[in-house]
Protein backbone atom coordinates (compact mmCIF):
# COMPACT_ATOMS: atom_id res chain seq x y z
CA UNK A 1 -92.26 225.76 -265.49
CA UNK A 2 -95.81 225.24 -263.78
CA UNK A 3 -93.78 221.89 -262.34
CA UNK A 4 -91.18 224.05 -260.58
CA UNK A 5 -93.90 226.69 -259.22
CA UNK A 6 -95.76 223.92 -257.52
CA UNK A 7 -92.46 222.27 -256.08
CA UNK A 8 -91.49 226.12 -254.54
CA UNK A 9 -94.96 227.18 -253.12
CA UNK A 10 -94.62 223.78 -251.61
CA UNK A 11 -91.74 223.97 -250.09
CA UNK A 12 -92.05 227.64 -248.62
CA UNK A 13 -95.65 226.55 -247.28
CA UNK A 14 -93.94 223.99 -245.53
CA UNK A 15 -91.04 226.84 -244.35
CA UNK A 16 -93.64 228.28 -243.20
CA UNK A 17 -96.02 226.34 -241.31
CA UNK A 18 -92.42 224.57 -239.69
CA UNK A 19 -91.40 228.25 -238.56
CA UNK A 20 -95.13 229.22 -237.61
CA UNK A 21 -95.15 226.14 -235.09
CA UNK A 22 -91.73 226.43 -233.56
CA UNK A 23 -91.98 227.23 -230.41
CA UNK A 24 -90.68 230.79 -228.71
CA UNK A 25 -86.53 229.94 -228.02
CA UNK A 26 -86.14 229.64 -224.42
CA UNK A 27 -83.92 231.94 -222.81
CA UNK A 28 -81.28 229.34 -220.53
CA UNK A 29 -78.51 229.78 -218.37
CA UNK A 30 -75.32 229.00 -218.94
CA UNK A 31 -74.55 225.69 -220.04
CA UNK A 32 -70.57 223.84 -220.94
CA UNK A 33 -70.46 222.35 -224.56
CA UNK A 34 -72.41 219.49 -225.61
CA UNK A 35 -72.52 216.89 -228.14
CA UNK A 36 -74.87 214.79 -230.90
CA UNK A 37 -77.57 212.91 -228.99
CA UNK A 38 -75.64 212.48 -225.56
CA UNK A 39 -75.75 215.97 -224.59
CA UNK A 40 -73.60 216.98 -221.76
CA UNK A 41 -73.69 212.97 -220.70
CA UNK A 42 -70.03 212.99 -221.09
CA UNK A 43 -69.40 215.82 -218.28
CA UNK A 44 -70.83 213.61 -215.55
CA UNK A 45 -68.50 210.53 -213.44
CA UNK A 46 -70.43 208.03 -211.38
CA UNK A 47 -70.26 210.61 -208.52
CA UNK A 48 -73.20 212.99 -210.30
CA UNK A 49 -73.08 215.39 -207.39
CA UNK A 50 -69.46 216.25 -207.33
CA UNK A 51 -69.92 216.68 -211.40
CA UNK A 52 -72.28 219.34 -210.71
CA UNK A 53 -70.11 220.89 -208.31
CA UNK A 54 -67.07 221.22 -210.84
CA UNK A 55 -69.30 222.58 -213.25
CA UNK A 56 -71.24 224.81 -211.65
CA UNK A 57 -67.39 225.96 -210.40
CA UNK A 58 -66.83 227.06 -214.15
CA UNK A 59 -70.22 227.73 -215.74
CA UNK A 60 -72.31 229.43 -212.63
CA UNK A 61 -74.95 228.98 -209.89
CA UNK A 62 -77.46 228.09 -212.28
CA UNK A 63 -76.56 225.70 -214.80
CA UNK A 64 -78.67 224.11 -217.81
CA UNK A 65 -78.31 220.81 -218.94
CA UNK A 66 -79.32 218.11 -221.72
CA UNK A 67 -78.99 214.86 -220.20
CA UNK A 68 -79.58 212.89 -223.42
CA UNK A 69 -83.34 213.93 -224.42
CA UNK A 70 -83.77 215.11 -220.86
CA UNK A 71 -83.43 219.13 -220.40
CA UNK A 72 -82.19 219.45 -216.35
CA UNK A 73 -80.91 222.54 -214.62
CA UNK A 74 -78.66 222.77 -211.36
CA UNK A 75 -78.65 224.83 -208.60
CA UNK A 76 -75.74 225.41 -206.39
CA UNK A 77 -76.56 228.35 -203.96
CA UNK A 78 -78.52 228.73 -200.83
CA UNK A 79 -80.54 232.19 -203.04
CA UNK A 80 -81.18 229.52 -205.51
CA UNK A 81 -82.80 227.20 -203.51
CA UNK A 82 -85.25 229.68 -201.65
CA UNK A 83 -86.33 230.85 -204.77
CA UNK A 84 -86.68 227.49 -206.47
CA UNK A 85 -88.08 225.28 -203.59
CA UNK A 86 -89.95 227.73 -201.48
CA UNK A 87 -91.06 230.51 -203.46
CA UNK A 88 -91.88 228.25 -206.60
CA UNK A 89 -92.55 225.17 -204.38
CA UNK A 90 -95.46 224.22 -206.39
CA UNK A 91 -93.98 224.80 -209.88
CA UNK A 92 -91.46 222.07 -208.50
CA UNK A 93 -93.48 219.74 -206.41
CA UNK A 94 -93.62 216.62 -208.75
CA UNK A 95 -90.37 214.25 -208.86
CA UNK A 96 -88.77 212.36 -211.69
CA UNK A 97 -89.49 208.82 -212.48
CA UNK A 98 -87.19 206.12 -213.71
CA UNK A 99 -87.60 202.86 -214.84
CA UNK A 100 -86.41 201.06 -211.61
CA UNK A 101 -88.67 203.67 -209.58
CA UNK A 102 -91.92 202.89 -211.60
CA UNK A 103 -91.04 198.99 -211.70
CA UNK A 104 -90.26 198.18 -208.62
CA UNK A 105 -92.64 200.26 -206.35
CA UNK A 106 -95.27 199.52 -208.30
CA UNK A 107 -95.69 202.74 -210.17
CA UNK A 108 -97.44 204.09 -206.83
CA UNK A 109 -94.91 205.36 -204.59
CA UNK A 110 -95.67 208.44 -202.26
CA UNK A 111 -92.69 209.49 -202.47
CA UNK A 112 -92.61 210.13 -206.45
CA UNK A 113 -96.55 210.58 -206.59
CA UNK A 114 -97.52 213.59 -208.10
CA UNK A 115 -99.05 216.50 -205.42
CA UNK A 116 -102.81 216.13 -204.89
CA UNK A 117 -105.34 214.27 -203.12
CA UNK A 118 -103.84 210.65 -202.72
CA UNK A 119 -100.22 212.15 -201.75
CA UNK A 120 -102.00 214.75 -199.27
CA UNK A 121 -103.42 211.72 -197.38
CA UNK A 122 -100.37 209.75 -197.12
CA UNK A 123 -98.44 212.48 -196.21
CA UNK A 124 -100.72 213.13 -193.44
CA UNK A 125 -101.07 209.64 -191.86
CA UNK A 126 -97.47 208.95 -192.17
CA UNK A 127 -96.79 212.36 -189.93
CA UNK A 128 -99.79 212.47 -187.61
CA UNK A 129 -100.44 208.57 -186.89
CA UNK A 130 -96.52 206.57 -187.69
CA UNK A 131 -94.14 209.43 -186.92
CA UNK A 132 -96.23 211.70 -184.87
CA UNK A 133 -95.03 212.16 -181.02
CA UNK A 134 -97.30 209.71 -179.40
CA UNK A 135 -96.64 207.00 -181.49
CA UNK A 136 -92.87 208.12 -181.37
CA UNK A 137 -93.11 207.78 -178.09
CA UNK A 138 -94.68 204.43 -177.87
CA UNK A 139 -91.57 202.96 -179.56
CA UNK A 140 -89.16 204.30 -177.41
CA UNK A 141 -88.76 201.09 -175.72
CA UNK A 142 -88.01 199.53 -179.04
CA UNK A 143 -85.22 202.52 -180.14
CA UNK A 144 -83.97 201.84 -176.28
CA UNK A 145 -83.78 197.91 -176.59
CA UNK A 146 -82.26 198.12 -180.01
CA UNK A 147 -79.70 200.56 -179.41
CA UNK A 148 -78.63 198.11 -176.36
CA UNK A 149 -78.44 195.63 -178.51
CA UNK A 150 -75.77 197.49 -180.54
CA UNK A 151 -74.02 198.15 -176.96
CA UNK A 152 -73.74 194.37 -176.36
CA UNK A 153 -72.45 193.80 -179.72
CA UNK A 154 -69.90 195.97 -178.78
CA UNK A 155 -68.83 195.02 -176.07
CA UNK A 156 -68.53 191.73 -176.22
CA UNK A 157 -66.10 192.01 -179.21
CA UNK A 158 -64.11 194.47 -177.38
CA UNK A 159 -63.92 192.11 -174.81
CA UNK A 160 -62.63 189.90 -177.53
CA UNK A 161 -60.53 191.97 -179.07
CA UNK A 162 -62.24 191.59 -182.40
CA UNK A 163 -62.89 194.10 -185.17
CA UNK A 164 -66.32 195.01 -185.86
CA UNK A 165 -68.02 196.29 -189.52
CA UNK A 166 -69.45 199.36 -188.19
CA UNK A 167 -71.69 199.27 -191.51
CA UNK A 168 -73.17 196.94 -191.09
CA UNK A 169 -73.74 197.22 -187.32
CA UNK A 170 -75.37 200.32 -188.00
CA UNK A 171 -77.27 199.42 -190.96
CA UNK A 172 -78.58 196.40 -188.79
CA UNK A 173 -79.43 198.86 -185.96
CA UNK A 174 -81.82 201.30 -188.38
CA UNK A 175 -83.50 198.21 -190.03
CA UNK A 176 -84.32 196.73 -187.17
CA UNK A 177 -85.99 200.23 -186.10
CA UNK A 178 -87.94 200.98 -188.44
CA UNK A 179 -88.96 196.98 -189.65
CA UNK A 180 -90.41 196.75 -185.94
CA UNK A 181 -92.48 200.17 -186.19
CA UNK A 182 -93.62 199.63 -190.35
CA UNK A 183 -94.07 195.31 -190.20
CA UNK A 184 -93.22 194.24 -186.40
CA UNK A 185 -90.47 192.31 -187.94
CA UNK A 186 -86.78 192.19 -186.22
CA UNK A 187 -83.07 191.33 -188.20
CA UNK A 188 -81.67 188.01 -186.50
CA UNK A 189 -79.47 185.65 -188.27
CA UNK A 190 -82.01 183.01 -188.44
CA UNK A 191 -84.99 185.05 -189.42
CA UNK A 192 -85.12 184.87 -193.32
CA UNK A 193 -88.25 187.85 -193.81
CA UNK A 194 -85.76 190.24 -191.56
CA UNK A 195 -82.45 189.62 -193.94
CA UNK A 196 -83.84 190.10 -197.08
CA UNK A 197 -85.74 192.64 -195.89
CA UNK A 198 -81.99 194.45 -195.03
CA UNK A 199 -80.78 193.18 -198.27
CA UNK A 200 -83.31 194.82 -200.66
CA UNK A 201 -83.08 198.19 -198.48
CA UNK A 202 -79.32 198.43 -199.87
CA UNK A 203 -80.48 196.69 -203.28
CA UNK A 204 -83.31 199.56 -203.83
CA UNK A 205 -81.07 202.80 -202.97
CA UNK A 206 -78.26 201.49 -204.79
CA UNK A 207 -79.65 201.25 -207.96
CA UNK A 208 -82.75 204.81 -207.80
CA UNK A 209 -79.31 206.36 -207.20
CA UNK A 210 -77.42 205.17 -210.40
CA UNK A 211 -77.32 206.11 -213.23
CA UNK A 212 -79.38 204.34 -216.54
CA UNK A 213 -78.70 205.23 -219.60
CA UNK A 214 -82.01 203.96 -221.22
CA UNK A 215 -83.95 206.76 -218.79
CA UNK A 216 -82.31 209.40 -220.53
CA UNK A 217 -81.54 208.50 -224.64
CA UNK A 218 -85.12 208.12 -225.80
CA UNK A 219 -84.43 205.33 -228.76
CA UNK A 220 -82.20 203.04 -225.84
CA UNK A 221 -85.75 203.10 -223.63
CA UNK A 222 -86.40 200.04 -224.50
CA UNK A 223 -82.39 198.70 -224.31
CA UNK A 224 -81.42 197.29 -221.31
CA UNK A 225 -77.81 198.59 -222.44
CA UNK A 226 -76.62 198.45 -218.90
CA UNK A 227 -77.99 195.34 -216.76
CA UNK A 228 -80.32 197.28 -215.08
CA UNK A 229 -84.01 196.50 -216.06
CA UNK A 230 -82.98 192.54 -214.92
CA UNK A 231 -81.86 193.69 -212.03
CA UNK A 232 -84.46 196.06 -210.82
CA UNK A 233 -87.54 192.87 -212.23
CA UNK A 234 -85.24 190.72 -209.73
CA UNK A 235 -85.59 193.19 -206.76
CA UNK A 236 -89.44 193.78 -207.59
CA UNK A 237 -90.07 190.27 -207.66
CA UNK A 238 -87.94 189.31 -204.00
CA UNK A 239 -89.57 192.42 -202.56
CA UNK A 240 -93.00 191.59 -203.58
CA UNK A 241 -92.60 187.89 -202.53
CA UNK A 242 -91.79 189.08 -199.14
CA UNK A 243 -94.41 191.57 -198.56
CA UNK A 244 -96.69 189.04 -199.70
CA UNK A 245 -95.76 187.03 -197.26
CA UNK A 246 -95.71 189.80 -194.05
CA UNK A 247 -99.03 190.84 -195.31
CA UNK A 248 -100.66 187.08 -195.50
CA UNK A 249 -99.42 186.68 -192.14
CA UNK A 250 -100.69 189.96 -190.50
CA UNK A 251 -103.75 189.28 -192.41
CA UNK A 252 -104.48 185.92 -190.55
CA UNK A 253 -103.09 187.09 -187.70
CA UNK A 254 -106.45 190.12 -188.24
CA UNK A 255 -108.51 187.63 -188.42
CA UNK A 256 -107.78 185.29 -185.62
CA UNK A 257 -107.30 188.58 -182.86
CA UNK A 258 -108.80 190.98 -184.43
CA UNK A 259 -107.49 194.43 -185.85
CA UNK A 260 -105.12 194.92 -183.42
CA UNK A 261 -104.70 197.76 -180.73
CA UNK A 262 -106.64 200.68 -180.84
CA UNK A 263 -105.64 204.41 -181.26
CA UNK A 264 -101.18 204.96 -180.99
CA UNK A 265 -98.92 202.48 -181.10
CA UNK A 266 -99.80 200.73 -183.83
CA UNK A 267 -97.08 200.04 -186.88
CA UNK A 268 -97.90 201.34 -190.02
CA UNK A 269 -98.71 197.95 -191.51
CA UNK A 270 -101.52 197.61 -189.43
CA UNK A 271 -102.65 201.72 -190.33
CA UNK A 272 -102.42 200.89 -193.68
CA UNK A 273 -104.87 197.60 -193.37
CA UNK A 274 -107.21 199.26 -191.02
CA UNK A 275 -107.45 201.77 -194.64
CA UNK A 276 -107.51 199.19 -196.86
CA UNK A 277 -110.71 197.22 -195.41
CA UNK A 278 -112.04 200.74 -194.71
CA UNK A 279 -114.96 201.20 -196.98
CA UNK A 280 -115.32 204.81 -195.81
CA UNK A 281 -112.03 206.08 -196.08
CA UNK A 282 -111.27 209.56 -197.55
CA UNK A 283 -108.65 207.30 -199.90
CA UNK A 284 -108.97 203.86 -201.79
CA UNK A 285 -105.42 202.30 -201.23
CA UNK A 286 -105.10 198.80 -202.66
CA UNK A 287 -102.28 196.05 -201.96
CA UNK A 288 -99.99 197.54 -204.22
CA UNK A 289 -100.32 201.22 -202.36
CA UNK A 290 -99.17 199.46 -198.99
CA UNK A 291 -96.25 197.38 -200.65
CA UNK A 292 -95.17 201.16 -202.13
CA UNK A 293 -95.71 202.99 -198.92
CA UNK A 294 -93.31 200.45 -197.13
CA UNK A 295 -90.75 200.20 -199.63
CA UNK A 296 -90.88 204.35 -199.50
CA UNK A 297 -90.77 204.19 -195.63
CA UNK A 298 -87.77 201.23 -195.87
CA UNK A 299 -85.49 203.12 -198.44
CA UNK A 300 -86.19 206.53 -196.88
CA UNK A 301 -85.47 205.83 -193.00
CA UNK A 302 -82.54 202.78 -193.17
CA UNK A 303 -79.83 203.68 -195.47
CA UNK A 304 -80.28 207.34 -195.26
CA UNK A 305 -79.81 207.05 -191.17
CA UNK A 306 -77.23 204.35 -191.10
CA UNK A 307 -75.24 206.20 -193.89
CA UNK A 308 -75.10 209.53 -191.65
CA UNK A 309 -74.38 207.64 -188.53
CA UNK A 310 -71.27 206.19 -190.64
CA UNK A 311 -70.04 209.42 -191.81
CA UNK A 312 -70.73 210.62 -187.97
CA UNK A 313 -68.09 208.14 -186.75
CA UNK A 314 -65.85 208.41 -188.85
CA UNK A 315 -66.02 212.36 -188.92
CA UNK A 316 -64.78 211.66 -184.78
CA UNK A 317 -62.44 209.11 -185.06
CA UNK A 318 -60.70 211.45 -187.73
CA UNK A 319 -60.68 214.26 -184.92
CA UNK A 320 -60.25 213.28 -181.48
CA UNK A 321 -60.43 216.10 -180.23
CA UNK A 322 -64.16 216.86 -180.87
CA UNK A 323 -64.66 213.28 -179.90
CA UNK A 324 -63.00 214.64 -176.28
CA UNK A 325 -64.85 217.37 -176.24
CA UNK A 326 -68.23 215.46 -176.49
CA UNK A 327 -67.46 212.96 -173.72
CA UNK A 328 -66.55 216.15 -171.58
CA UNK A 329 -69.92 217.40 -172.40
CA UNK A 330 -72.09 213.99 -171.66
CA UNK A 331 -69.82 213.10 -168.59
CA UNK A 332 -70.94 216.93 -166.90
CA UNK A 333 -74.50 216.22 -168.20
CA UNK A 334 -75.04 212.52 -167.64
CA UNK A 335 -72.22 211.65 -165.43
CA UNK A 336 -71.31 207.70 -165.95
CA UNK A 337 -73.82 206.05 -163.36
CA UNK A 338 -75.96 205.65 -166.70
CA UNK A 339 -76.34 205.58 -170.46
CA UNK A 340 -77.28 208.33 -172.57
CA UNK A 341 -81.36 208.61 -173.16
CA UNK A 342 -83.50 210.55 -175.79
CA UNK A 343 -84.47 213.08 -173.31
CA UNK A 344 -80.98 213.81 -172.82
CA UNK A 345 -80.48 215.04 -175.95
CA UNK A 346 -81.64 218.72 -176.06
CA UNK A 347 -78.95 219.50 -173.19
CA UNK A 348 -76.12 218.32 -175.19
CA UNK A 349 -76.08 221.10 -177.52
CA UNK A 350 -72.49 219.76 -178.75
CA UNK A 351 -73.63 216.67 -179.92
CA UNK A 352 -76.28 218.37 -181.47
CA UNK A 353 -73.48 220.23 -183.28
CA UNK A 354 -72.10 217.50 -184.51
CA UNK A 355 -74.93 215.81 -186.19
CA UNK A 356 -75.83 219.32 -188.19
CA UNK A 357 -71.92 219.66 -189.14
CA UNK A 358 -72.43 215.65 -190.40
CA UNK A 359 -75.54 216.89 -192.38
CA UNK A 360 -73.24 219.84 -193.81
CA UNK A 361 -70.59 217.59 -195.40
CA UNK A 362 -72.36 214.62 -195.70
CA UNK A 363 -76.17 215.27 -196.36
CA UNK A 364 -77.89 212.11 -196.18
CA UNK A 365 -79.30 212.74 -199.99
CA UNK A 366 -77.14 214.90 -201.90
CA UNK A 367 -78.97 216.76 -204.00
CA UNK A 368 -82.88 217.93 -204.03
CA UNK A 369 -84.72 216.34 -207.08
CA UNK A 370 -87.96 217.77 -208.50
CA UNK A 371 -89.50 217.61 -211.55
CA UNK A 372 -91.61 221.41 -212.86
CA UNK A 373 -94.91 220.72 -213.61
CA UNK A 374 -95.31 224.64 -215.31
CA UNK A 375 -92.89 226.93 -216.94
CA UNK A 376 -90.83 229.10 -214.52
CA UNK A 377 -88.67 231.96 -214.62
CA UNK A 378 -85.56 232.25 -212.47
CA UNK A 379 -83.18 235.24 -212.42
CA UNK A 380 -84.37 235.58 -215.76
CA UNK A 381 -84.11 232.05 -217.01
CA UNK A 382 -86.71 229.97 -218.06
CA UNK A 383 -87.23 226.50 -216.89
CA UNK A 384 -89.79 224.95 -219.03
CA UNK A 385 -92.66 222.12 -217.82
CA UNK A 386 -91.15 219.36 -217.60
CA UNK A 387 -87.70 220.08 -217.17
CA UNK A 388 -85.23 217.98 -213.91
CA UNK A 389 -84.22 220.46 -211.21
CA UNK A 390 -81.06 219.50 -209.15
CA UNK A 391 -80.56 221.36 -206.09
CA UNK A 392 -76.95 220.50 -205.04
CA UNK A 393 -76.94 221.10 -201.19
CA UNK A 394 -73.83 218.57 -201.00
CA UNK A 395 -72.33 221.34 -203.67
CA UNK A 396 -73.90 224.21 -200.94
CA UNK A 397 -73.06 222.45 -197.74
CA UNK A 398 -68.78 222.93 -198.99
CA UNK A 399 -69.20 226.82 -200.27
CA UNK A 400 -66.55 228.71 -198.79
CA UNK A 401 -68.60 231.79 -199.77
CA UNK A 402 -71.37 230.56 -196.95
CA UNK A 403 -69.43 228.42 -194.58
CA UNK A 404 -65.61 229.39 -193.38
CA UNK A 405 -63.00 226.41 -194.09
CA UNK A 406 -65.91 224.51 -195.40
CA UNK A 407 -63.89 221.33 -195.51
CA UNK A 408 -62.99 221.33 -191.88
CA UNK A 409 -65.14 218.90 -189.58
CA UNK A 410 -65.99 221.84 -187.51
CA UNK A 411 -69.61 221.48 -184.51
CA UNK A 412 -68.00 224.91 -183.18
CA UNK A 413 -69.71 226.74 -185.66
CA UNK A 414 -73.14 225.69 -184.78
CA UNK A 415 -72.90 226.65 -180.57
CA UNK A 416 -73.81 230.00 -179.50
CA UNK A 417 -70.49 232.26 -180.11
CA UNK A 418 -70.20 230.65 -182.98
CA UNK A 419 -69.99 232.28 -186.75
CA UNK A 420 -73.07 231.07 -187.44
CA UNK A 421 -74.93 230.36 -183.70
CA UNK A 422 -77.06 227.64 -182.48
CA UNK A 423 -79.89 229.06 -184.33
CA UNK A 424 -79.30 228.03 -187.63
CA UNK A 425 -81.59 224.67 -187.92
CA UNK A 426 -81.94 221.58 -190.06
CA UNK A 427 -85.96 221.66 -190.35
CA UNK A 428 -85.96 223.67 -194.39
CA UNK A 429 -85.99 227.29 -192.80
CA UNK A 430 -82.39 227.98 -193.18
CA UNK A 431 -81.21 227.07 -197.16
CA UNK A 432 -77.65 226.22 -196.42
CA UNK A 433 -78.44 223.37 -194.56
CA UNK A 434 -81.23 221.46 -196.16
CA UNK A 435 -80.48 217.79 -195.52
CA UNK A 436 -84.80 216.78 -195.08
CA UNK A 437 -85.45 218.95 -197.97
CA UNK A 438 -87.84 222.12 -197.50
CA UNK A 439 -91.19 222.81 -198.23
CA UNK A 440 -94.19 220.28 -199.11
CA UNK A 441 -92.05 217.65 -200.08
CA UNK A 442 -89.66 217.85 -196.83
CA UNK A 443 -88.73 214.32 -195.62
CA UNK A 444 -91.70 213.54 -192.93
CA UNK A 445 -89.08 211.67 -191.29
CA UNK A 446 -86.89 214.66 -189.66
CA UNK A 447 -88.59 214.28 -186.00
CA UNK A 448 -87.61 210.46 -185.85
CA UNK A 449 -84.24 210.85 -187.15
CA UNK A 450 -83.39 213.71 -184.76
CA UNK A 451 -84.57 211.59 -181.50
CA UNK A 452 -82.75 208.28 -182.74
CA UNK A 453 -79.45 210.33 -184.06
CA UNK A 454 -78.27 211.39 -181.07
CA UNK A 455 -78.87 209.44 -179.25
CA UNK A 456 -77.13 206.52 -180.67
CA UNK A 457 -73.91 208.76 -180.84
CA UNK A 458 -73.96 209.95 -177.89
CA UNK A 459 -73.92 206.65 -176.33
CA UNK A 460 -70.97 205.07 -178.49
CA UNK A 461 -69.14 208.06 -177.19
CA UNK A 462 -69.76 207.59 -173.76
CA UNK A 463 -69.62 203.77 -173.92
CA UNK A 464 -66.63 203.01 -176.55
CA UNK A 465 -62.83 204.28 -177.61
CA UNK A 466 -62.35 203.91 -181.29
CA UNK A 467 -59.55 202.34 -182.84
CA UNK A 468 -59.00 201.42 -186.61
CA UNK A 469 -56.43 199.68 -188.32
CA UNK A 470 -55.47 202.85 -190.50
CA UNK A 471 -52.48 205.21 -189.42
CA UNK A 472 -53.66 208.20 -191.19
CA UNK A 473 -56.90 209.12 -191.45
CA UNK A 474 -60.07 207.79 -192.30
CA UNK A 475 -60.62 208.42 -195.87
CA UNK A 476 -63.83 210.26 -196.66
CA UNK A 477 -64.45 209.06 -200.12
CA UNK A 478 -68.06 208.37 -201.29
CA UNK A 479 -69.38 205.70 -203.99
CA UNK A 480 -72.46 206.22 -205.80
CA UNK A 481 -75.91 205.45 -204.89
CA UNK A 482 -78.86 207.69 -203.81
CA UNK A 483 -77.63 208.19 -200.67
CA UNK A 484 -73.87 208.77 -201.30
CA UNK A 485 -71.97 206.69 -198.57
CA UNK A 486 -68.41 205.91 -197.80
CA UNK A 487 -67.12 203.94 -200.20
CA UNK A 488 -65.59 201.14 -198.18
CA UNK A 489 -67.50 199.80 -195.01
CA UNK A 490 -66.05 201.53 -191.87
CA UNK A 491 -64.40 198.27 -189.69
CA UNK A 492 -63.47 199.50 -186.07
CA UNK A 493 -61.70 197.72 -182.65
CA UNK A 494 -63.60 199.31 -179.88
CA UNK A 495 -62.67 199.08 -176.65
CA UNK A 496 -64.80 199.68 -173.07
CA UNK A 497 -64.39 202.53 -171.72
CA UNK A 498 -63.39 202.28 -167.79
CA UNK A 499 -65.94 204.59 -166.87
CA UNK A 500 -68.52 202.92 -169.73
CA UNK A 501 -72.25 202.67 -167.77
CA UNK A 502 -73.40 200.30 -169.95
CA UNK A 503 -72.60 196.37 -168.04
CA UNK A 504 -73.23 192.86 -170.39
């Protein structure tokens, strides 16, 4: 008898103290049906962005989530997104980590750093001294030259009648950008630093935008289930070998001249050294911290400007006549005595149209990811610390409740007369366009995209007809990755325009 006392207080002491320690029950939004372990893993297809979309079709605006062990939520209006990235911008300022991210920039990236002192500093001397106007403006020449490059390209295969993979074209034309202004290296066939360097910026957003299993079921963390941990040690090690190398070089190179030019003008490389050797400085970086800041500059300015120049040409071979209508507009502008330039660009308000109806169906990253560093409530939901927010502004930018005939390549609606007017801009003010992001961790890259965008359209308008093997149209289907781009590379014929300034 005293046996089965002891055995019962035991047991409700430990009912108890189990139902004394459970935390308060969460109050979540709406959520489809889940199973044992994988969660809602099952709803998603390798296309995570449209997955959202169809579920937040059936479940609602706010959606919650158990990715595994991982508790996400996903937000699919513009209402949504003010509330969650401006009004509670500091509840969500941190970004989730993976296994390739932590591995392969060295655990150190800006870009996933946590908000505070270090990510202050970078953020600051990647917008005031890389991609601030003066030094913007010092490589204009080198935006200029490469962009003629692309021209003679071109041309000489139209001249040839020979198909071109625009991809890659354009891909080559963004590396070589922004390689010159981070390392002062240039893509050419026989240059070995500038290929891989192209390779590994395709390697690296390929695989931070798939999807491992192992960073979401906690017991397969240390299962390599899927391929992916040798394949993001194999990109770490290549990518570290050839910074290594850049570095050494620009190193000796210190030595020999000195520290290189003084004040603008200088690529970041060099601004990151001068802070490395700088015993004074408001931030100890080390050599890791520069290899990171590069890869974050490489993966942030390459893919995600190539990809929407892509989706840009295609969009106006698959509708001639807003292809017509922009040559109208640069031939009454510029005339055809010479080629387009970046201070063009603000009085050619239709191409400017263009690009933000391109960022509208095709954002160059699909969907806003943030991490909450403190318990929120939204609408009357919580979202507990800790917890993945996905903003879906792909999901936002195809609304028919915010844009009319969403799926219709449309500039119209962004000129003055318009449903929407020329006002409505692409900087995080307006939430149903957000394709830099908004708030404190907006891409610091907006002001060089929207000089080199334009540009480089406008003059493959003016320049080039586009032809392409296809009868129908241009298919508009993506393929995964953290950028979401076509899915097959985008091969064109072009051929010179009579009236075409630009002369090999």
């Amino acid at each position: 008898m005293n046996f089965l006392v002891i055995i019962s207080l035991v047991f409700l002491t430990s009912l108890f103290l189990l139902f004394s320690k459970r935390k308060p029950k969460h109050r979540l939004p709406p959520s489809p049906p889940s199973l044992p372990i994988i969660g809602h893993l099952h709803h998603l297809g390798p296309l995570i962005h449209q997955s959202f979309k169809s579920l937040s079709t059936r479940y609602g605006p706010l959606i919650h989530l158990r990715l595994g062990s991982v508790t996400c939520f996903v937000a699919d209006t513009p209402e949504l997104a003010q509330e969650l990235l401006q009004k509670n911008d500091l509840a969500f300022s941190y970004r989730k980590h993976t296994l390739a991210i932590d591995h392969i920039t060295y655990g150190v990236a800006f870009a996933f750093a946590p908000y505070g002192p270090y990510w202050k500093y970078i953020k600051k001397l990647s917008t005031v001294e890389l991609l601030g106007s003066q030094n913007l403006g010092h490589f204009l020449p080198l935006r200029t030259h490469e962009i003629q490059e692309l021209l003679r390209t071109l041309t000489v295969k139209a001249k040839q009648n020979e198909s071109v993979n625009m991809t890659d074209e354009l891909l080559k034309l963004a590396n070589n950008v922004i390689c010159q202004m981070m390392m002062g290296i240039r893509y050419s066939a026989t240059d070995s630093e500038a290929v891989e360097a192209k390779n590994l910026v395709r390697e690296v957003t390929k695989i931070f935008g798939e999807f491992n299993v192992s960073d979401f079921i906690w017991f397969c963390k240390r299962l390599d289930l899927q391929g992916f941990e040798k394949r993001y040690k194999d990109i770490h090690i290549r990518y570290d070998a050839l910074l290594e190398k850049v570095m050494s070089k620009r190193e000796e190179m210190r030595r020999r001249e000195g520290k290189g030019k003084d004040g603008k003008g200088k690529d970041f490389l060099d601004l990151l050294l001068d802070v490395l050797e700088d015993e004074k400085a408001e931030i100890k970086i080390t050599r890791n911290h520069i290899k990171a800041l590069i890869l974050d500059f490489f993966t942030a300015a390459t893919e995600t400007t190539a990809v929407t120049m892509e989706w840009t040409l295609v969009e106006l071979i698959n509708n001639p006549k807003v292809i017509e209508k922009a040559r109208q507009e640069i031939d009454v502008v510029i005339g055809n005595k010479r080629l387009v330039e970046e201070s063009d660009t603000p009085n050619l308000p239709y191409i400017q149209a263009i690009i933000k109806e391109v960022f509208r169906l095709h954002p160059p990253i699909p969907m806003v990811i943030r991490k909450s560093n403190e318990n929120v409530t939204i609408k009357g939901y919580d979202i507990p610390v800790g917890s993945i927010l996905f903003v879906n502004i792909w999901s936002i930018g195809r609304n028919s409740k915010y844009w009319e005939s969403p799926l219709e390549f449309n500039p119209d609606r962004f000129l003055e007369g318009g449903a929407l007017k020329g006002s409505l801009d692409i900087k995080g003010h307006n939430f149903t366009l957000l394709p830099f992001g908004t708030g404190r961790r907006s891409c610091p890259g907006i002001n060089m995209a929207m000089r080199q965008l334009p540009v480089v359209i406008a003059t493959l308008v003016q320049c080039f007809e586009w032809n392409v093997k296809e009868k129908r149209r241009l298919n508009v289907d993506e393929r995964g990755g953290l950028t979401a781009p076509r899915a097959t590379d985008l091969v064109c014929f072009p051929s010179v325009r009579k009236n075409s300034p630009f002369k090999v």
